[in-house]
Protein backbone atom coordinates (compact mmCIF):
# COMPACT_ATOMS: atom_id res chain seq x y z
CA UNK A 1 71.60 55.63 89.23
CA UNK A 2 70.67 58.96 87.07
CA UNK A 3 69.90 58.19 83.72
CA UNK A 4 71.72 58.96 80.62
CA UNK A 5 68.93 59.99 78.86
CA UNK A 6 69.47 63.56 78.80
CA UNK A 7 69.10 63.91 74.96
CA UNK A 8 65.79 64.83 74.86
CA UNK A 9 65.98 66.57 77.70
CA UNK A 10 65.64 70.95 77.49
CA UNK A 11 67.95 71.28 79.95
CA UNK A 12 70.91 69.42 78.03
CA UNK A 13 69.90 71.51 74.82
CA UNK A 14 72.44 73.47 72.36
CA UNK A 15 70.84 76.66 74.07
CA UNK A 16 70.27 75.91 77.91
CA UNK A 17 73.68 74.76 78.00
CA UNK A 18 75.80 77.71 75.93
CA UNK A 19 73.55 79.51 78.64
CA UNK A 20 75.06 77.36 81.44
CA UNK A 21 78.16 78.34 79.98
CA UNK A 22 77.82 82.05 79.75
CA UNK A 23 76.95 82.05 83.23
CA UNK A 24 79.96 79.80 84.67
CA UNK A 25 81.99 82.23 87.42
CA UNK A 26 84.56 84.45 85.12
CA UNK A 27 87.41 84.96 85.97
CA UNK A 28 89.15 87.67 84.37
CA UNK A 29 92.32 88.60 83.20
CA UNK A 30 93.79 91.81 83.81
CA UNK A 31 92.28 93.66 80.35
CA UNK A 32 89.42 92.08 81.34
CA UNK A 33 89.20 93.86 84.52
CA UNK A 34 89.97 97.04 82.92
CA UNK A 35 87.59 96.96 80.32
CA UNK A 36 89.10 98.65 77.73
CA UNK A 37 88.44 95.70 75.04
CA UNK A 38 84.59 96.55 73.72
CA UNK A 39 83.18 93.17 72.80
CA UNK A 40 80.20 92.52 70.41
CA UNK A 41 78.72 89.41 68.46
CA UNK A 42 78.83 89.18 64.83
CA UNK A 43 76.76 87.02 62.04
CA UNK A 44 79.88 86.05 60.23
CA UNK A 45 83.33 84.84 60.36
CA UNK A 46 84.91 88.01 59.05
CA UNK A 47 85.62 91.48 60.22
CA UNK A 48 86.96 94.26 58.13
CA UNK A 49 88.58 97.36 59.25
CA UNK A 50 88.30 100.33 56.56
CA UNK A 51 91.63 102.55 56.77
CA UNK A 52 91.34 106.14 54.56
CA UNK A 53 94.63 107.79 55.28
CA UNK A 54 95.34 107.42 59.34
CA UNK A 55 91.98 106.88 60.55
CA UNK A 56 90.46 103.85 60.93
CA UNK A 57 87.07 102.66 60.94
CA UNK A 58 84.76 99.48 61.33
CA UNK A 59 82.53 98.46 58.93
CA UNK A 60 79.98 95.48 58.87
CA UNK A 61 81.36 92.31 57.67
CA UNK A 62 80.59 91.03 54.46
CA UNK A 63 79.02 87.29 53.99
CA UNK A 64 81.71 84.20 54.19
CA UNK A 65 83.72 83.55 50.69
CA UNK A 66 83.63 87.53 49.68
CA UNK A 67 86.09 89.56 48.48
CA UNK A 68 89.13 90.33 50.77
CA UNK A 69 91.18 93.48 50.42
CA UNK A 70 89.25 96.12 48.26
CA UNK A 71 90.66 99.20 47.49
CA UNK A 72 88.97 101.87 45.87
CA UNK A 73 89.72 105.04 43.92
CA UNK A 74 89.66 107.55 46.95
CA UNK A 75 92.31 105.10 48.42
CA UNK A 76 90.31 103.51 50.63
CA UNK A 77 90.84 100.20 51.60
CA UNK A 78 89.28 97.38 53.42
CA UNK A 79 91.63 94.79 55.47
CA UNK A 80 89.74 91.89 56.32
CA UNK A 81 90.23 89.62 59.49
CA UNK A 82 89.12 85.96 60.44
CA UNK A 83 87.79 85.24 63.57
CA UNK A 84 89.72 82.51 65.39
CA UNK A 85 88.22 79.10 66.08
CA UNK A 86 88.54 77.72 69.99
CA UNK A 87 86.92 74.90 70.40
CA UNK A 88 87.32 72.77 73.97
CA UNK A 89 86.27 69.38 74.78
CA UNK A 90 85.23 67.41 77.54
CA UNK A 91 83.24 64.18 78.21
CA UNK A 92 81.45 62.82 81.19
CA UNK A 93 81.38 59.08 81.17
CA UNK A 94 78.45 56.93 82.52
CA UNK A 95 81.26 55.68 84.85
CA UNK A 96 81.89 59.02 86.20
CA UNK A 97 77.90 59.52 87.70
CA UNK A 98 77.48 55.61 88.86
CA UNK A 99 76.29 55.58 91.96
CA UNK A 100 75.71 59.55 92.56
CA UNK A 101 72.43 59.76 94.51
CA UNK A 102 70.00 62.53 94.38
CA UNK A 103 70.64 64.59 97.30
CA UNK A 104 67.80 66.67 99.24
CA UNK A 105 65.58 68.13 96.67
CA UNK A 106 67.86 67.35 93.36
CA UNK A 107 66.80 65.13 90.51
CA UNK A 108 68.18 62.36 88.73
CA UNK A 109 68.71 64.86 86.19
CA UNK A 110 69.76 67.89 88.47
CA UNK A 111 72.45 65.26 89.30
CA UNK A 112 73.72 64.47 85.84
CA UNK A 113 73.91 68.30 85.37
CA UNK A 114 76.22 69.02 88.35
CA UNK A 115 79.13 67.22 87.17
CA UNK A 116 78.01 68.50 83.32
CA UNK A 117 78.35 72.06 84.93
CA UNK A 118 81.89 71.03 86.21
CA UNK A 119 83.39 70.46 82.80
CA UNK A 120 81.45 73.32 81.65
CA UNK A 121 83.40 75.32 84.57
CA UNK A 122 86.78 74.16 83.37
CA UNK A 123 86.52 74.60 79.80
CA UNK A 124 85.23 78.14 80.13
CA UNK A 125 88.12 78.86 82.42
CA UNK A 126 90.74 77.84 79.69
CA UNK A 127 88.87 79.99 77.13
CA UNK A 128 89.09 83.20 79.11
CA UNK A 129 92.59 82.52 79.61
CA UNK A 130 92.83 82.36 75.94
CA UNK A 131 91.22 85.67 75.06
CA UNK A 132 93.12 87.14 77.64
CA UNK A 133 96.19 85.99 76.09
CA UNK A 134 94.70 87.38 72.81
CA UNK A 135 93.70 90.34 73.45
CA UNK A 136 97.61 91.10 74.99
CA UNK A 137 98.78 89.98 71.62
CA UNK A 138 96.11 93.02 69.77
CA UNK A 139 97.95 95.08 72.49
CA UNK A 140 101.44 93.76 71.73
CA UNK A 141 100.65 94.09 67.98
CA UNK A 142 101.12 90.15 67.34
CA UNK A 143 98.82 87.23 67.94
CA UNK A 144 100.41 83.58 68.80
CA UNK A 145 98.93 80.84 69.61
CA UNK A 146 98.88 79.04 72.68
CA UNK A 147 102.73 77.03 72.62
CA UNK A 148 103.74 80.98 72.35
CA UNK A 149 105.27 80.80 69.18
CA UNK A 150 103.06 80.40 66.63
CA UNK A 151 101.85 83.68 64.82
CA UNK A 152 97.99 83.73 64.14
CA UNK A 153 98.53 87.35 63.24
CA UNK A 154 100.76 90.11 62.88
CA UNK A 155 98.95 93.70 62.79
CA UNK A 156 101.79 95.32 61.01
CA UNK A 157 101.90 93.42 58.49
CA UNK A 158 97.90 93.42 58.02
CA UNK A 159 98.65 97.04 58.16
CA UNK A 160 101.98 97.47 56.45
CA UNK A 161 103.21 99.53 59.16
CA UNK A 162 106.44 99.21 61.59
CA UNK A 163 106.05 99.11 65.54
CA UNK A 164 107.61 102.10 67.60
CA UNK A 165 109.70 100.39 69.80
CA UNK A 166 111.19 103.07 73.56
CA UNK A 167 114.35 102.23 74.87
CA UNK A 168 113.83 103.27 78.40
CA UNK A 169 117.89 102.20 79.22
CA UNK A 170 116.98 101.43 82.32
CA UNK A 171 120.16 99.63 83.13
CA UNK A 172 121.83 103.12 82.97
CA UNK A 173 122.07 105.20 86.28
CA UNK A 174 121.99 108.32 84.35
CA UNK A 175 118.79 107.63 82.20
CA UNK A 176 116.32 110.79 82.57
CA UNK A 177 113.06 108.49 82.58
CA UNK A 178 110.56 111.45 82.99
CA UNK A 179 112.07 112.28 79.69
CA UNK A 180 111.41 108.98 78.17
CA UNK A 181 107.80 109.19 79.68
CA UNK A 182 107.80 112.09 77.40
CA UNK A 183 109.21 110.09 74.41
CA UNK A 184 106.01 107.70 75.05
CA UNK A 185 103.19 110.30 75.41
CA UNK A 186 104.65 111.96 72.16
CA UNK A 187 104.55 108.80 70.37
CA UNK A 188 101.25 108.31 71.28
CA UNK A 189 100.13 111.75 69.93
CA UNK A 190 101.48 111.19 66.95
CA UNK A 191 99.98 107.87 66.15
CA UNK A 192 96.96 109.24 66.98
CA UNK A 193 97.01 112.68 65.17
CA UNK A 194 94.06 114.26 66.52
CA UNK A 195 92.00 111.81 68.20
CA UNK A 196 91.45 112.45 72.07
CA UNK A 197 92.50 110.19 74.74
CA UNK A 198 92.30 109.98 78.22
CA UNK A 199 95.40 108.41 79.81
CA UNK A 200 98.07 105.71 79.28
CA UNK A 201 98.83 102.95 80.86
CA UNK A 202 101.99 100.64 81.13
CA UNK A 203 101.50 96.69 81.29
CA UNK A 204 105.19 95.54 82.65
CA UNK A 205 107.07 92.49 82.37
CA UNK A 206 108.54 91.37 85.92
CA UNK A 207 111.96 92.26 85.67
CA UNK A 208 111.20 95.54 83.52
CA UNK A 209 108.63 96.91 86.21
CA UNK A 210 111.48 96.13 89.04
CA UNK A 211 114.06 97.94 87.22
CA UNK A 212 111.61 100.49 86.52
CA UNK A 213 110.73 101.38 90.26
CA UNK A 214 114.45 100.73 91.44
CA UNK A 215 115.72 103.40 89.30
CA UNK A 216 117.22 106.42 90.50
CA UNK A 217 115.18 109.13 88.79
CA UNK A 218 111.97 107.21 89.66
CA UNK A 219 112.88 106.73 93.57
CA UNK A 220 113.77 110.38 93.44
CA UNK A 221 110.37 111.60 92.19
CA UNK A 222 108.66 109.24 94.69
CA UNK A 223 111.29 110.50 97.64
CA UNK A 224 109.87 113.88 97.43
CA UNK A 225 106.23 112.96 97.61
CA UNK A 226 104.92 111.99 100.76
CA UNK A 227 108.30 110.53 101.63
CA UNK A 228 108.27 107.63 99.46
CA UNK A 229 105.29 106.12 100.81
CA UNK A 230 103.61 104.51 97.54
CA UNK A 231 107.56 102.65 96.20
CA UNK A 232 107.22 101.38 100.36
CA UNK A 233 104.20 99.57 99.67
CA UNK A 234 103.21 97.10 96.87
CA UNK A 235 103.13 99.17 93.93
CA UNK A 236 102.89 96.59 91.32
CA UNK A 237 98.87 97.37 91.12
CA UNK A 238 100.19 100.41 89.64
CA UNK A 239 101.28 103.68 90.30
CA UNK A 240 101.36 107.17 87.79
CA UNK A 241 104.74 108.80 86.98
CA UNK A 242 105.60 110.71 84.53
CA UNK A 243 101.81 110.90 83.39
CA UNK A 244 101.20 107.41 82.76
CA UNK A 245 100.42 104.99 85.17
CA UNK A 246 102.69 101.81 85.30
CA UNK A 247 102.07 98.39 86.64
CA UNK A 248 103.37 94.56 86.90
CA UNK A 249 101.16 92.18 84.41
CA UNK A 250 100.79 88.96 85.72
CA UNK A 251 99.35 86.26 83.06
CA UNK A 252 101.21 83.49 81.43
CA UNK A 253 99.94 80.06 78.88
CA UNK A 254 102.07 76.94 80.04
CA UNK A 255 105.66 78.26 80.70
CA UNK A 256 104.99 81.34 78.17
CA UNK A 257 104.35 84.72 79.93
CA UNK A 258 101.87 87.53 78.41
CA UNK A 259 104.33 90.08 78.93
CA UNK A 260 108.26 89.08 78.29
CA UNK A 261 109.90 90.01 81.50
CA UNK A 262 112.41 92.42 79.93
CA UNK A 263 109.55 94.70 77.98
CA UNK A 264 106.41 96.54 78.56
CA UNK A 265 103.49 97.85 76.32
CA UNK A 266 101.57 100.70 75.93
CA UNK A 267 97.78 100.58 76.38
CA UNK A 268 95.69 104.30 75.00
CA UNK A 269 92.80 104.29 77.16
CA UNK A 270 90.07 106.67 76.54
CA UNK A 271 89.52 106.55 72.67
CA UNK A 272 86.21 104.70 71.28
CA UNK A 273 86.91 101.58 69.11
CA UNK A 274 90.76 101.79 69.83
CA UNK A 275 90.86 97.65 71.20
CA UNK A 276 87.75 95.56 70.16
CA UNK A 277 86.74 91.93 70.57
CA UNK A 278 84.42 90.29 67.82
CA UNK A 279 82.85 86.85 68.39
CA UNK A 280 81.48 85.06 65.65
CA UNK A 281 78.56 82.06 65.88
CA UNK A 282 79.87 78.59 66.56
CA UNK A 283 80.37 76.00 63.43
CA UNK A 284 76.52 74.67 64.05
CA UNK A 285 73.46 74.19 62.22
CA UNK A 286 71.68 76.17 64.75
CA UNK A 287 73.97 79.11 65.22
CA UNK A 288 74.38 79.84 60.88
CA UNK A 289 73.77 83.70 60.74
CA UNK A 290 72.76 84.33 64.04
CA UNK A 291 74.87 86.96 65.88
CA UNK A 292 77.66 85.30 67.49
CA UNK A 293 78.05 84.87 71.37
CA UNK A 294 81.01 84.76 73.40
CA UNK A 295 80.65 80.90 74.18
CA UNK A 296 79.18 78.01 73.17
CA UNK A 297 78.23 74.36 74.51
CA UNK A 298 76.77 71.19 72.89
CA UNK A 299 76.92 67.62 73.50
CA UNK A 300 76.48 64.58 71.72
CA UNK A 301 75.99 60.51 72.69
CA UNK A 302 79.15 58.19 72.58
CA UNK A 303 79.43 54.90 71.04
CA UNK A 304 77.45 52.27 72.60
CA UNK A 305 76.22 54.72 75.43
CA UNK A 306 79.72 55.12 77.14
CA UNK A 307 78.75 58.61 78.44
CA UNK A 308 78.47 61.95 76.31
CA UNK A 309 81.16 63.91 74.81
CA UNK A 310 81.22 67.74 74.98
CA UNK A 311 82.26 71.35 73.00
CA UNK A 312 82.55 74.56 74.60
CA UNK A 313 83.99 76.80 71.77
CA UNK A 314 84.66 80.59 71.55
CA UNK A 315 84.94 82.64 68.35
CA UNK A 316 86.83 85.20 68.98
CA UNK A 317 88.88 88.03 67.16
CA UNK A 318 90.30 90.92 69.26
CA UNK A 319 92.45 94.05 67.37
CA UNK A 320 94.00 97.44 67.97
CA UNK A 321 92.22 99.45 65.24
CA UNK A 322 95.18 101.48 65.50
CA UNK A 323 98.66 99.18 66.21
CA UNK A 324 100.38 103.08 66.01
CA UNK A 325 99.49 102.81 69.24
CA UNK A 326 101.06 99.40 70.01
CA UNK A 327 103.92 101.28 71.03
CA UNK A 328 106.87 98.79 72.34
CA UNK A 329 108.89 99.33 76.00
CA UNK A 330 112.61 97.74 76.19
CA UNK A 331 114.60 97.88 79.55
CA UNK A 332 118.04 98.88 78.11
């Protein structure tokens, strides 16, 4: 039977097995695949964002327990964020390795670290899910928490703004949508003044994206081009009209979807700093001031030898520097 006496063991370490963890198969959410989020590590548990008039820039954090909000006589002023705290846990019981034989070349230990590996796996999966979700809520302009109801944080409010909110009225026949296209891209210029971008992009609810494609002055358009060829084939991968390209997001925590069904929101690609994601170190001894990582791992013994309990934990805080831009789609 492998032993259980991984604890002084490298392999079983606070770093070999937030490396284990880092390297456990990703699987990405949509933003994730599209890369628009740029992530970095941080020493502390704090971000600020330093506003002067319409632009907006990042500054380093302070240390933990300093001043919030500062404002200064040239009206700057500094809005400070916390990271959020998402820890997982997980526990292999002596139970659950009794009897597993070292196959082939494998150790005892080699063994013991499959099935560690396995919760590793699953825990790291439920994380990315959870930044995913987040970083749709920086793009949505609100952060919940995971029963989909809870706020965590409102950007407006951080920023004392209001959201732009497009009624495409797509339940209306005689709704010009190129012209509402137009509404969008002109929204989007003037939350952004004169910063460049590259393109936007559309992330649809299910029954907004439908109506979307079905309508008359969009199946028109598409009629005329190659004779409707790209609405004939699966366009929910996206497809440009109207000079932004729109597509079906497909995500959802429990019975709550990213992306309401009914709306869409606007995503600004092309401009530097626009959506970021901080992580901050992990609540350890070890990781105090040390520039945080996306994930972390660490185990510890259970009573009376039972097995060993585990903590995969992400520190994450993702933002739109910008929420101007968090511009808001409604079907009618």
């Amino acid at each position: 039977m492998p032993s259980l006496d991984i604890f002084n063991d490298d392999a079983f370490s606070l770093s070999s097995m937030t490396a284990a963890i880092q390297e456990r198969p990703y699987v990405p959410g949509r933003l994730g695949t599209l890369g628009i989020f740029e992530s970095k590590g941080i020493t502390t548990t704090t971000l600020q964002i330093e506003r002067k008039g319409n632009l907006l820039t990042l500054v380093p954090a302070g240390e933990r327990g300093s001043s919030g909000k500062v404002k200064t006589r040239n009206k700057r002023d500094m809005i400070p964020f916390n990271t959020i705290h998402l820890p997982q846990t997980g526990a292999v019981l002596a139970d659950s390795i009794q009897n597993v034989r070292a196959f082939g070349s494998e150790s005892e230990l080699e063994s013991i670290q499959s099935v560690v590996n396995g919760e590793l796996d699953g825990m790291r999966k439920n994380l990315d899910a959870t930044i995913e979700f987040q970083r749709m809520g920086a793009i949505k302009g609100s952060i919940v928490d995971a029963d989909g109801t809870t706020e965590l944080l409102n950007l407006f409010t951080e920023f004392g703004i209001s959201q732009t909110i497009v009624n495409m009225a797509l339940g209306t026949a005689t709704t010009k949508v190129r012209k509402k296209c137009q509404d969008i891209l002109n929204a989007v210029e003037d939350a952004l003044g004169a910063g460049l971008w590259s393109r936007v992009r559309v992330e649809c609810g299910r029954t907004f994206f439908q109506d979307f494609i079905d309508h008359d002055d969009v199946r028109k358009a598409y009629d005329r081009y190659q004779d409707g060829e790209k609405l004939r084939d699966d366009p929910r991968s996206g497809f440009e009209f109207g000079d932004i390209i729109w597509e079906q997001y497909r995500g959802a925590v429990g019975g709550t979807k990213f992306v309401a069904d009914n709306e869409a929101h606007v995503i600004v690609e092309g401009v530097s700093g626009l959506y970021i994601t901080r992580f901050a170190p992990a609540d350890y001894m070890e990781t105090v001031n040390t520039m945080g990582l996306p994930y972390y791992a660490k185990q510890e013994r259970m009573g009376m030898d039972k097995g060993i309990d585990m903590e995969a934990q992400s520190n994450p805080l993702s933002l739109c520097t910008n929420p101007k831009v968090s511009i808001k789609l409604t079907h009618s």
